[in-house]
ModelCIF file with pLDDT and N, C-alpha, C, O atoms, coordinates in Angstrom:
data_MODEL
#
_entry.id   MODEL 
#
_entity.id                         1 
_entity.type                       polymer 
_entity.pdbx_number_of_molecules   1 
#
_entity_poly.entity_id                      1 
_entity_poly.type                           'polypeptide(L)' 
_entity_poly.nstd_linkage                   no 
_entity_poly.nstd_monomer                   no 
_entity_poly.pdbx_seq_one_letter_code       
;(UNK)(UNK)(UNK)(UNK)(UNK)(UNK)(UNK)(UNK)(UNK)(UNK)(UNK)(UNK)(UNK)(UNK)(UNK)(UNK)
(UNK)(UNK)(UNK)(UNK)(UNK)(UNK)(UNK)(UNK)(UNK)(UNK)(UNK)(UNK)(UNK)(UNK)(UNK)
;
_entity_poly.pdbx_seq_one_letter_code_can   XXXXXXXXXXXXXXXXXXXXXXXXXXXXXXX 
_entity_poly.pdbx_strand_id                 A 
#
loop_
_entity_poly_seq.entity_id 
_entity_poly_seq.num 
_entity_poly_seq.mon_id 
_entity_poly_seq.hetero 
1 1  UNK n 
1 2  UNK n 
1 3  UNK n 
1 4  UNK n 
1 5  UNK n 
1 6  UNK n 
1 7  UNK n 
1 8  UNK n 
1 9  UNK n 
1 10 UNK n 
1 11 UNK n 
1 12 UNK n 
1 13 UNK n 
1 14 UNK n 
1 15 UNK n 
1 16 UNK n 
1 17 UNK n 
1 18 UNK n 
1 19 UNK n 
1 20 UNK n 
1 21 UNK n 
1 22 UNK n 
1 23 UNK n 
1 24 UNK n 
1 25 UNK n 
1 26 UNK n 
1 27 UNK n 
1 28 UNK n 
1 29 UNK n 
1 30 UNK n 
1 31 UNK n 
#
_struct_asym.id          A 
_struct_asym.entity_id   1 
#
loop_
_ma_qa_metric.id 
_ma_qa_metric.mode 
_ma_qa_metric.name 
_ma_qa_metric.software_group_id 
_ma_qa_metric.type 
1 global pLDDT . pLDDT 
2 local  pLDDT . pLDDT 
#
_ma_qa_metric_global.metric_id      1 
_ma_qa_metric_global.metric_value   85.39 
_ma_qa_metric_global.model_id       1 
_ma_qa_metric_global.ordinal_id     1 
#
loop_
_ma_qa_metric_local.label_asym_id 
_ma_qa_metric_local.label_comp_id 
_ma_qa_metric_local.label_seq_id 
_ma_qa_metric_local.metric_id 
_ma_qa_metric_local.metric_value 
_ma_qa_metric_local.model_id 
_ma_qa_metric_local.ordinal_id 
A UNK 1  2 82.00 1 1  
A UNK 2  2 84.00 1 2  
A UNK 3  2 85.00 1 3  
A UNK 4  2 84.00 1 4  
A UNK 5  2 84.00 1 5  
A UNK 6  2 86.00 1 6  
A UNK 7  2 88.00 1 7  
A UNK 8  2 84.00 1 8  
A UNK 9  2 87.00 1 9  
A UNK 10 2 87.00 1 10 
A UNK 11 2 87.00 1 11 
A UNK 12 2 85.00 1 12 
A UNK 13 2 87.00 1 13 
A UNK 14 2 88.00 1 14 
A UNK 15 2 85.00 1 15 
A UNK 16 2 85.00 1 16 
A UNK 17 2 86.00 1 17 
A UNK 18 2 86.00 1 18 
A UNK 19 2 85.00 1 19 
A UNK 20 2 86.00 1 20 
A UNK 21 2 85.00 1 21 
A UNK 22 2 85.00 1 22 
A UNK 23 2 86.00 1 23 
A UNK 24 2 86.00 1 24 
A UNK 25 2 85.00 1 25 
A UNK 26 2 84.00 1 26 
A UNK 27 2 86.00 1 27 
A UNK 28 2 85.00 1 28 
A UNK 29 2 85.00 1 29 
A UNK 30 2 86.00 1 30 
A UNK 31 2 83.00 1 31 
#
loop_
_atom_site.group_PDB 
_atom_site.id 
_atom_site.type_symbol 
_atom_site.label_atom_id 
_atom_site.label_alt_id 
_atom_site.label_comp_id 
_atom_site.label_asym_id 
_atom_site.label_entity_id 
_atom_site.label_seq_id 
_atom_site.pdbx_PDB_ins_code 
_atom_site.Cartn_x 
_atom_site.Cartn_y 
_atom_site.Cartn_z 
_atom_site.occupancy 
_atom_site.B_iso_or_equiv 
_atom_site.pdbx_formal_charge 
_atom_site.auth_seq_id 
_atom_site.auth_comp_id 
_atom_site.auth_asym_id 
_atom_site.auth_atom_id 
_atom_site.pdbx_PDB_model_num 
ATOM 1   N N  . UNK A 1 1  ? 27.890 110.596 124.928 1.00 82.00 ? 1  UNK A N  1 
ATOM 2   C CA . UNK A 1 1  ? 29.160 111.209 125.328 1.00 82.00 ? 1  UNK A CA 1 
ATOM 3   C C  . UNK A 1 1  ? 29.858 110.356 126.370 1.00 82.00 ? 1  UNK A C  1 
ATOM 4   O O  . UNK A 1 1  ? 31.025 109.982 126.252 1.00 82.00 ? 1  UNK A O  1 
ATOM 5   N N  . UNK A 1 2  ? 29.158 110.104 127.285 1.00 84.00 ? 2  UNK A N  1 
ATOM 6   C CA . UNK A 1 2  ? 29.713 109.252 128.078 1.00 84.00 ? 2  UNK A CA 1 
ATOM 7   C C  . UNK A 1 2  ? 30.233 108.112 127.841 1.00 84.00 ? 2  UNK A C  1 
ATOM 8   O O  . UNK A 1 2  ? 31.225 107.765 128.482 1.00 84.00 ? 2  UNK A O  1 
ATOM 9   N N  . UNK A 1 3  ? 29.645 107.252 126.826 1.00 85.00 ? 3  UNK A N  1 
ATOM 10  C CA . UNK A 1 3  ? 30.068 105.969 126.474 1.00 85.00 ? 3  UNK A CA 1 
ATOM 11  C C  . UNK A 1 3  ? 31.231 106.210 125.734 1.00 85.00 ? 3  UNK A C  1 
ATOM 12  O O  . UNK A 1 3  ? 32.325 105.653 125.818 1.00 85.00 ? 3  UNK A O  1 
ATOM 13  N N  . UNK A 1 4  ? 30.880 107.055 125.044 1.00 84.00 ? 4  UNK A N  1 
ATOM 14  C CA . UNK A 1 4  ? 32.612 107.433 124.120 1.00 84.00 ? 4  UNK A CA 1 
ATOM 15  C C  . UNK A 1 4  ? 33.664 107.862 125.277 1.00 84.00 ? 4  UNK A C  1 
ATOM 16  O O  . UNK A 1 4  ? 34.711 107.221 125.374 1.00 84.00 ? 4  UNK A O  1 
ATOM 17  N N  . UNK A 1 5  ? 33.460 108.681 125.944 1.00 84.00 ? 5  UNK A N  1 
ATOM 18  C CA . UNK A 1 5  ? 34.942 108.631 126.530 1.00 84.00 ? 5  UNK A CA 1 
ATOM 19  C C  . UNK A 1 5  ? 35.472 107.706 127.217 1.00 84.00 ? 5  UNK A C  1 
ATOM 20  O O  . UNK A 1 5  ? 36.674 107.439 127.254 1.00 84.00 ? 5  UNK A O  1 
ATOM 21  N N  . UNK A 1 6  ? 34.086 106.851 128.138 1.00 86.00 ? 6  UNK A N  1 
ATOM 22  C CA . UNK A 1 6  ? 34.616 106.030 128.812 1.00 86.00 ? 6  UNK A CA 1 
ATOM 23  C C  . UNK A 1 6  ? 34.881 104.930 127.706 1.00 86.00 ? 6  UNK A C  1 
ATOM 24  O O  . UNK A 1 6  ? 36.072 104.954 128.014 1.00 86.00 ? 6  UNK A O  1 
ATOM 25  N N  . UNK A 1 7  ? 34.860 104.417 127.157 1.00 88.00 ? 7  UNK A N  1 
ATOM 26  C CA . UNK A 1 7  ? 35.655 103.370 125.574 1.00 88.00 ? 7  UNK A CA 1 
ATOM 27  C C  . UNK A 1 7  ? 37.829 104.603 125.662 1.00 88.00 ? 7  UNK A C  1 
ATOM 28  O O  . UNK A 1 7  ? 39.022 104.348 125.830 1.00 88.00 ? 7  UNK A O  1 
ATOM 29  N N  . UNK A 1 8  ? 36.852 105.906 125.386 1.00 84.00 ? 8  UNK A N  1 
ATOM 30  C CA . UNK A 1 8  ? 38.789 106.139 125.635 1.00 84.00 ? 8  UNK A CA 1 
ATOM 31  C C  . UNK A 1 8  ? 39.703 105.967 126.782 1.00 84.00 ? 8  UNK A C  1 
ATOM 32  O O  . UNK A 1 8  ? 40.850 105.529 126.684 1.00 84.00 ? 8  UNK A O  1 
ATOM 33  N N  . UNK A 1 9  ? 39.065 106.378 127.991 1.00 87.00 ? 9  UNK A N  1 
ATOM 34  C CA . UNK A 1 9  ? 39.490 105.868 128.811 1.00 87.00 ? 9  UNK A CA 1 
ATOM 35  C C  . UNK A 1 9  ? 39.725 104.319 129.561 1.00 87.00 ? 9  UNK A C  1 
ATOM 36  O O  . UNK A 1 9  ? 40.614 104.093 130.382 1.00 87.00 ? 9  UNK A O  1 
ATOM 37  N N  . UNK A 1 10 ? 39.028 103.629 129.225 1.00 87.00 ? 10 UNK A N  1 
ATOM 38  C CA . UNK A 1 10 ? 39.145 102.004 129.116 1.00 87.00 ? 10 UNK A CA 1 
ATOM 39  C C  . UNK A 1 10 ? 40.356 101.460 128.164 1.00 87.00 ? 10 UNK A C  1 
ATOM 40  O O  . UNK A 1 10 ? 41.084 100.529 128.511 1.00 87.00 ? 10 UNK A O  1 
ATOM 41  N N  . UNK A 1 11 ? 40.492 102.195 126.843 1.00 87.00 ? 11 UNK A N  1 
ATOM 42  C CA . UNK A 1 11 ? 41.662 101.479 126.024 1.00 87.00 ? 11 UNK A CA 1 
ATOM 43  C C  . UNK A 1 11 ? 42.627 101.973 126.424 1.00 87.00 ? 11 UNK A C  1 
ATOM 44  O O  . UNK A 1 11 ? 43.658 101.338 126.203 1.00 87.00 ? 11 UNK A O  1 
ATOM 45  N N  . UNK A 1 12 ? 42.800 103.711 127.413 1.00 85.00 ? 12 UNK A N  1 
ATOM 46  C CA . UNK A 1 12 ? 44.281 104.272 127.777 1.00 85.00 ? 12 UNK A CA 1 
ATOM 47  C C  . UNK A 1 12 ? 44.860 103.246 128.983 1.00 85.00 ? 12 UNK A C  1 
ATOM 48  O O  . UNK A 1 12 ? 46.082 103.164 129.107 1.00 85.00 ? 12 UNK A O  1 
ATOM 49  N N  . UNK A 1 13 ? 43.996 102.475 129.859 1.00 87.00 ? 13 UNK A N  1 
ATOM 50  C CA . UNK A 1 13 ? 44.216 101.758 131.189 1.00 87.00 ? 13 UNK A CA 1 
ATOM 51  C C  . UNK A 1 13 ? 44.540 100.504 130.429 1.00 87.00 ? 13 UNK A C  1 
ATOM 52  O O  . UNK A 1 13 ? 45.566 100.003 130.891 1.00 87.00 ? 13 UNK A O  1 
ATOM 53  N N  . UNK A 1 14 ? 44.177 100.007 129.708 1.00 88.00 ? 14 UNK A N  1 
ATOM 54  C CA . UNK A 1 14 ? 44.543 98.828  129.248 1.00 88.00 ? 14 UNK A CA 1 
ATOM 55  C C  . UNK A 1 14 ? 45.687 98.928  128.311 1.00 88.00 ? 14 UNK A C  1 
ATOM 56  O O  . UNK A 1 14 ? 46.332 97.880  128.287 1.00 88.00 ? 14 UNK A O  1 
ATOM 57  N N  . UNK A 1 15 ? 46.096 99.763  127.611 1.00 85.00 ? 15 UNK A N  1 
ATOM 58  C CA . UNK A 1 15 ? 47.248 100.073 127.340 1.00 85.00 ? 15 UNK A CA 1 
ATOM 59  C C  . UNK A 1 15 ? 48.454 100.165 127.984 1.00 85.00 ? 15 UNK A C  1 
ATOM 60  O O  . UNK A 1 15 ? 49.472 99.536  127.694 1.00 85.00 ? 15 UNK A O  1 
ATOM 61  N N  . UNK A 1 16 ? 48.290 101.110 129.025 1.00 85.00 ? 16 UNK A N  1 
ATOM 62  C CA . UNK A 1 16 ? 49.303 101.082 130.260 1.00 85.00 ? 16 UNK A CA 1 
ATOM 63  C C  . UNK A 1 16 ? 49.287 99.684  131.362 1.00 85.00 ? 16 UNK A C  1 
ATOM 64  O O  . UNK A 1 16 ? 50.283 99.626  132.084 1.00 85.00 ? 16 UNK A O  1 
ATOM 65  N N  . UNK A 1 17 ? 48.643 98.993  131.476 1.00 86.00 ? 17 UNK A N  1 
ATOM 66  C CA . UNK A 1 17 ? 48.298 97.280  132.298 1.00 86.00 ? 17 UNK A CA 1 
ATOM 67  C C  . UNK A 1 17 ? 49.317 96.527  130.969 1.00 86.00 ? 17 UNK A C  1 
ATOM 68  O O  . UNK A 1 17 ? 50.318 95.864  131.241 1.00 86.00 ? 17 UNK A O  1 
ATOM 69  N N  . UNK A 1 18 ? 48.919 96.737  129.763 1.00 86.00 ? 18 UNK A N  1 
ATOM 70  C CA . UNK A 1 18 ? 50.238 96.052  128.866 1.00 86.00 ? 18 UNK A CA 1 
ATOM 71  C C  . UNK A 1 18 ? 51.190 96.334  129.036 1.00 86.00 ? 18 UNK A C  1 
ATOM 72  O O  . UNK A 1 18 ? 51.955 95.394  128.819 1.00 86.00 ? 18 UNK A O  1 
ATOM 73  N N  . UNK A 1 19 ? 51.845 97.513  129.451 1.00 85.00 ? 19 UNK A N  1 
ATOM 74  C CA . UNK A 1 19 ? 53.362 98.557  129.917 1.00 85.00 ? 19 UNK A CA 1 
ATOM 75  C C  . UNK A 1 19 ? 53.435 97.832  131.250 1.00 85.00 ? 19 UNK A C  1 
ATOM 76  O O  . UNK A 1 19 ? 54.477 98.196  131.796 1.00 85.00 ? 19 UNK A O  1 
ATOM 77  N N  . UNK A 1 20 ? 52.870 97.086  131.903 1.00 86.00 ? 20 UNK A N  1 
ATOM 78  C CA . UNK A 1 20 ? 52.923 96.732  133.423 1.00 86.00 ? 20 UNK A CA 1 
ATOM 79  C C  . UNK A 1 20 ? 53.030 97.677  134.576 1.00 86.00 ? 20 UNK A C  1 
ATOM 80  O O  . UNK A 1 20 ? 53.562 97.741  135.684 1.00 86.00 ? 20 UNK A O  1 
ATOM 81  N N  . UNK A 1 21 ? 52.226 98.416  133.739 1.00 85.00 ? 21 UNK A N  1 
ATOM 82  C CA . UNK A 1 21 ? 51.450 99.220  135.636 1.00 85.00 ? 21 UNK A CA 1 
ATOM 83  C C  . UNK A 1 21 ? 50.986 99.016  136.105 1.00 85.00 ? 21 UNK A C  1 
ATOM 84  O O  . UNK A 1 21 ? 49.909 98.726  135.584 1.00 85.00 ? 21 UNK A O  1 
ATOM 85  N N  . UNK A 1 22 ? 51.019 98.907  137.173 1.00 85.00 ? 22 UNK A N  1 
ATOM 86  C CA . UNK A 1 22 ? 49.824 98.303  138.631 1.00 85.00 ? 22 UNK A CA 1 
ATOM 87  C C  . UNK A 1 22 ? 48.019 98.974  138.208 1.00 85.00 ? 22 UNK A C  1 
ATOM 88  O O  . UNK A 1 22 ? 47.844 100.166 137.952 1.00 85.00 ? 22 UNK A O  1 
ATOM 89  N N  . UNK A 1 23 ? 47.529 98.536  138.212 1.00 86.00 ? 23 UNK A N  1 
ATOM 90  C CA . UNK A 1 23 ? 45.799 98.836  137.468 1.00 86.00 ? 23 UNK A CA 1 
ATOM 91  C C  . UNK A 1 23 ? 45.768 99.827  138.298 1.00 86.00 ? 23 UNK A C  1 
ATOM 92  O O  . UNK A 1 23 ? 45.662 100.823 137.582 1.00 86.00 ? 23 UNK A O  1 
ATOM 93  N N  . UNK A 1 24 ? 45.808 100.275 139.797 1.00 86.00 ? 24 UNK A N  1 
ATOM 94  C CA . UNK A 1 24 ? 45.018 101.754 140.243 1.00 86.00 ? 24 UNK A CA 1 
ATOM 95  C C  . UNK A 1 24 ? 46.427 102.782 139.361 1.00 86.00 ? 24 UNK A C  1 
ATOM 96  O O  . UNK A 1 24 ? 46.081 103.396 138.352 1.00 86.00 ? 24 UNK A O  1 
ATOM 97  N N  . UNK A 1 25 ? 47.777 102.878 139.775 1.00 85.00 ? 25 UNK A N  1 
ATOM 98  C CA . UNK A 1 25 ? 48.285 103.720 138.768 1.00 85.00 ? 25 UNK A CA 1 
ATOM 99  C C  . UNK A 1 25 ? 48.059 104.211 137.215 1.00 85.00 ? 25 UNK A C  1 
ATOM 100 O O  . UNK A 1 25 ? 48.254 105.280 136.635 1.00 85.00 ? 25 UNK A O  1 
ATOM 101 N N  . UNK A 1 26 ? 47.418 102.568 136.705 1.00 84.00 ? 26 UNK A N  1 
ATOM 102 C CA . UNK A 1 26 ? 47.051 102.731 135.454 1.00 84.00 ? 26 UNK A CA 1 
ATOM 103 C C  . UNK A 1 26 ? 46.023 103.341 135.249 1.00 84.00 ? 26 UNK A C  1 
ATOM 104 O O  . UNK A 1 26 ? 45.975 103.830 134.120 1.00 84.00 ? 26 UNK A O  1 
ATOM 105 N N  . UNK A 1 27 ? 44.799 103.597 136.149 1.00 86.00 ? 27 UNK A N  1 
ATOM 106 C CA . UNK A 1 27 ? 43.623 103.824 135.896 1.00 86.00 ? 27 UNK A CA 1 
ATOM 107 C C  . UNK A 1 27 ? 43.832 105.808 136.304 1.00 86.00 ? 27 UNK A C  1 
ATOM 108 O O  . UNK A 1 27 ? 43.169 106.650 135.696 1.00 86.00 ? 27 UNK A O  1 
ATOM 109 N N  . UNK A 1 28 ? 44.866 106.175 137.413 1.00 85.00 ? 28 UNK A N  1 
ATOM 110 C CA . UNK A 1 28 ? 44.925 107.343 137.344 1.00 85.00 ? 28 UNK A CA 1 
ATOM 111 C C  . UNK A 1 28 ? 45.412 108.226 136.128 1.00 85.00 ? 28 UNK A C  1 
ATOM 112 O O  . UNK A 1 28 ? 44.907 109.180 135.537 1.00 85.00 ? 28 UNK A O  1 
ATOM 113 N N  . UNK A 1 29 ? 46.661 107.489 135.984 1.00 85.00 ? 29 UNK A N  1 
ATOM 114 C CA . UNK A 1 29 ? 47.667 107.944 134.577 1.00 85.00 ? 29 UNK A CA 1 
ATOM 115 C C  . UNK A 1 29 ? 46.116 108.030 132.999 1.00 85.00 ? 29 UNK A C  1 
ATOM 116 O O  . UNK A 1 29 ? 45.965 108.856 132.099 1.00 85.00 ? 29 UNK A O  1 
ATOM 117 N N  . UNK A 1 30 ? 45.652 107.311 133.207 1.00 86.00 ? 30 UNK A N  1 
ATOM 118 C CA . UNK A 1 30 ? 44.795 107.268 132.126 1.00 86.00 ? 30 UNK A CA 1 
ATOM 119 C C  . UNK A 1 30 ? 43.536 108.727 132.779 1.00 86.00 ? 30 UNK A C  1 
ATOM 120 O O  . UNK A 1 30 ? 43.826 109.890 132.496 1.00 86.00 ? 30 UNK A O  1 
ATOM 121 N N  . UNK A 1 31 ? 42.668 108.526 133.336 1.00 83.00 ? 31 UNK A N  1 
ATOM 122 C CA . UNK A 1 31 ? 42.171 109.471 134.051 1.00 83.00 ? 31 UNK A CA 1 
ATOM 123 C C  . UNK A 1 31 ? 42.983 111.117 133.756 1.00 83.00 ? 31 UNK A C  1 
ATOM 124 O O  . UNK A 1 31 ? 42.605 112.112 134.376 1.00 83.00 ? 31 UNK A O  1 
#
């Protein structure tokens, strides 16, 4: 379980870092 979400949450932050959000915004917005 854990590995799966964290894989979803890893591709939502790296998604938004392509949109050019600053990585801690990106990592909350994803969160």
């Amino acid at each position: 379980i854990e590995l799966e979400l964290r894989d979803h949450y890893e591709d939502h932050v790296q998604d938004l870092l392509r949109l050019g959000r600053p990585r801690e915004l990106a990592e909350e917005r994803a969160l």
